[in-house]
Protein backbone atom coordinates (compact mmCIF):
# COMPACT_ATOMS: atom_id res chain seq x y z
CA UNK A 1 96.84 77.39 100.36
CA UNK A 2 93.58 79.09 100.94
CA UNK A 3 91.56 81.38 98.44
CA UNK A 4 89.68 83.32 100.42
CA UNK A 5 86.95 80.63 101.33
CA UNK A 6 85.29 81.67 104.33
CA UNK A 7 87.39 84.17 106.12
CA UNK A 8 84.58 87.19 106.31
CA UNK A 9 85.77 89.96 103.96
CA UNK A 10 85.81 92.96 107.11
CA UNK A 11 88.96 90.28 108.83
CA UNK A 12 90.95 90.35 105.55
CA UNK A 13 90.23 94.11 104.96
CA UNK A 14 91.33 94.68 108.97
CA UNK A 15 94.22 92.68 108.80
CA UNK A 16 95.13 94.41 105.78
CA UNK A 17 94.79 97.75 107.08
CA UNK A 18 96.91 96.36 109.88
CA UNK A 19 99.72 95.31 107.58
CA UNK A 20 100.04 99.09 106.20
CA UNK A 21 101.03 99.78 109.60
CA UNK A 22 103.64 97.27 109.73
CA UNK A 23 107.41 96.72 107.72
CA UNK A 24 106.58 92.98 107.77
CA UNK A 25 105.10 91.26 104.41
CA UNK A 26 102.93 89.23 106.76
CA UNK A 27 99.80 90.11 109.17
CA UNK A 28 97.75 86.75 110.39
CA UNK A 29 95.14 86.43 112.66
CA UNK A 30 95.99 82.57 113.99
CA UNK A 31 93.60 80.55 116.03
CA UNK A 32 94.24 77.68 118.32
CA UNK A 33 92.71 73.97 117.30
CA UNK A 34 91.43 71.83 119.75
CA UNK A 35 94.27 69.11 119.03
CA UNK A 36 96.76 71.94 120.16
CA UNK A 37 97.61 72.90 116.83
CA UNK A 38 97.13 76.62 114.75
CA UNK A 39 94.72 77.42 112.11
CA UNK A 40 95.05 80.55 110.19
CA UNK A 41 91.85 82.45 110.15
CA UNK A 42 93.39 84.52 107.30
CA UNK A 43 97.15 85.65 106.48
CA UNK A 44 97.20 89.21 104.47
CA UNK A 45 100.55 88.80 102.47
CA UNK A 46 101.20 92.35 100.64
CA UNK A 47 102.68 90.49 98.06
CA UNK A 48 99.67 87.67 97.18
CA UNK A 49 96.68 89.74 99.33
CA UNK A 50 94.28 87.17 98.02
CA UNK A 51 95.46 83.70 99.23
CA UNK A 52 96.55 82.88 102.34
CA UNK A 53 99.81 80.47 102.04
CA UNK A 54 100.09 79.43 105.56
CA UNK A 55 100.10 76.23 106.25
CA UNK A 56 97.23 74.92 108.63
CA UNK A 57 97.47 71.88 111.83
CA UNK A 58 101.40 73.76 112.78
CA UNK A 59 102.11 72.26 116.29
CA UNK A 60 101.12 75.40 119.49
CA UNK A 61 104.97 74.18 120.56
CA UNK A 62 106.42 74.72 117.07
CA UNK A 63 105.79 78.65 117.15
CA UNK A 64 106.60 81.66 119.59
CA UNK A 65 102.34 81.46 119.98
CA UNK A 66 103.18 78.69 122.82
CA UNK A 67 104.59 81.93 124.99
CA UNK A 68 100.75 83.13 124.37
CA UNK A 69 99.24 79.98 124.89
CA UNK A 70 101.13 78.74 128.02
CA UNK A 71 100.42 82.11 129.38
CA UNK A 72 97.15 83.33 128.72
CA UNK A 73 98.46 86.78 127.67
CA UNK A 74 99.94 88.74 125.39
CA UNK A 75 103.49 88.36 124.18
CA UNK A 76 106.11 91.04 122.27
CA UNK A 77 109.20 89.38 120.62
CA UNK A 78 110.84 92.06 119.57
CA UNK A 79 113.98 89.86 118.00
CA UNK A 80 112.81 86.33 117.54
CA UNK A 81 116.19 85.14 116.51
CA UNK A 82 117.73 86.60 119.91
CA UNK A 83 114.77 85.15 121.30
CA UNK A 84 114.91 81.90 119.58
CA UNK A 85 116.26 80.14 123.31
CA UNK A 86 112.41 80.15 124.47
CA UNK A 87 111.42 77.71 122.63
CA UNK A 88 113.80 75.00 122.04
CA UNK A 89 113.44 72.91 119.27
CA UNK A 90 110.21 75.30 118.09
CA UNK A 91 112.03 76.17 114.51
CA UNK A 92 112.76 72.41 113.78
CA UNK A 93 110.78 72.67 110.93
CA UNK A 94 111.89 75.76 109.38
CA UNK A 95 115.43 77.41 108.52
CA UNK A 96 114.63 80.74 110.99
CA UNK A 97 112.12 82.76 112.35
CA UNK A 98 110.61 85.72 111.23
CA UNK A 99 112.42 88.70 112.95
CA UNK A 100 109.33 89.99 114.40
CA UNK A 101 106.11 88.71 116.09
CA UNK A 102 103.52 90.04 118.02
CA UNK A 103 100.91 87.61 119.86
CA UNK A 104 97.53 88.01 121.37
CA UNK A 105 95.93 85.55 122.96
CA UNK A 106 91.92 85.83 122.91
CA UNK A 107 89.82 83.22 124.62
């Protein structure tokens, strides 16, 4: 759990404006490690807007931001628990996946 540390004010009042565009709790901006793992940058949750709870040093492989990885390109899951085939084994680590996520990769 993060308080807001470093994360630049303008990225958590973006992804905040973001979330008011969305029906989901949850609006990250996620960044890939060099050990092939993700760091959140910053995780607006409209319920606790000043910490971000997201765990840091998640496996690429254990979340639908493989699809964006492996690619190089942007991904839509528009049902991740329809979807939840594409990465087998990926949601080991949790019950189920959030019903919706959107991915952009940027180098």
């Amino acid at each position: 759990m993060a308080a807001f540390g470093n994360t630049p004010p303008a990225v958590r009042m973006l992804l905040a404006e973001l979330n008011t565009k969305s029906p989901r709790r949850f609006t990250s901006l996620i960044r890939f490690t060099e050990d092939s793992r993700l760091a959140s940058v910053w995780t607006h949750d409209r319920e606790n807007p000043s910490v971000d709870l997201f765990p840091l040093g998640l496996p690429i492989q254990a979340s639908y931001c493989a699809l964006v990885h492996s690619a190089n390109d942007t991904c839509v899951i528009e049902d991740a628990r329809a979807s939840a085939n594409k990465l087998p084994n990926a949601w080991s680590w949790r019950r189920s996946p959030p019903p919706t996520t959107h991915g952009v990769n940027v180098p």
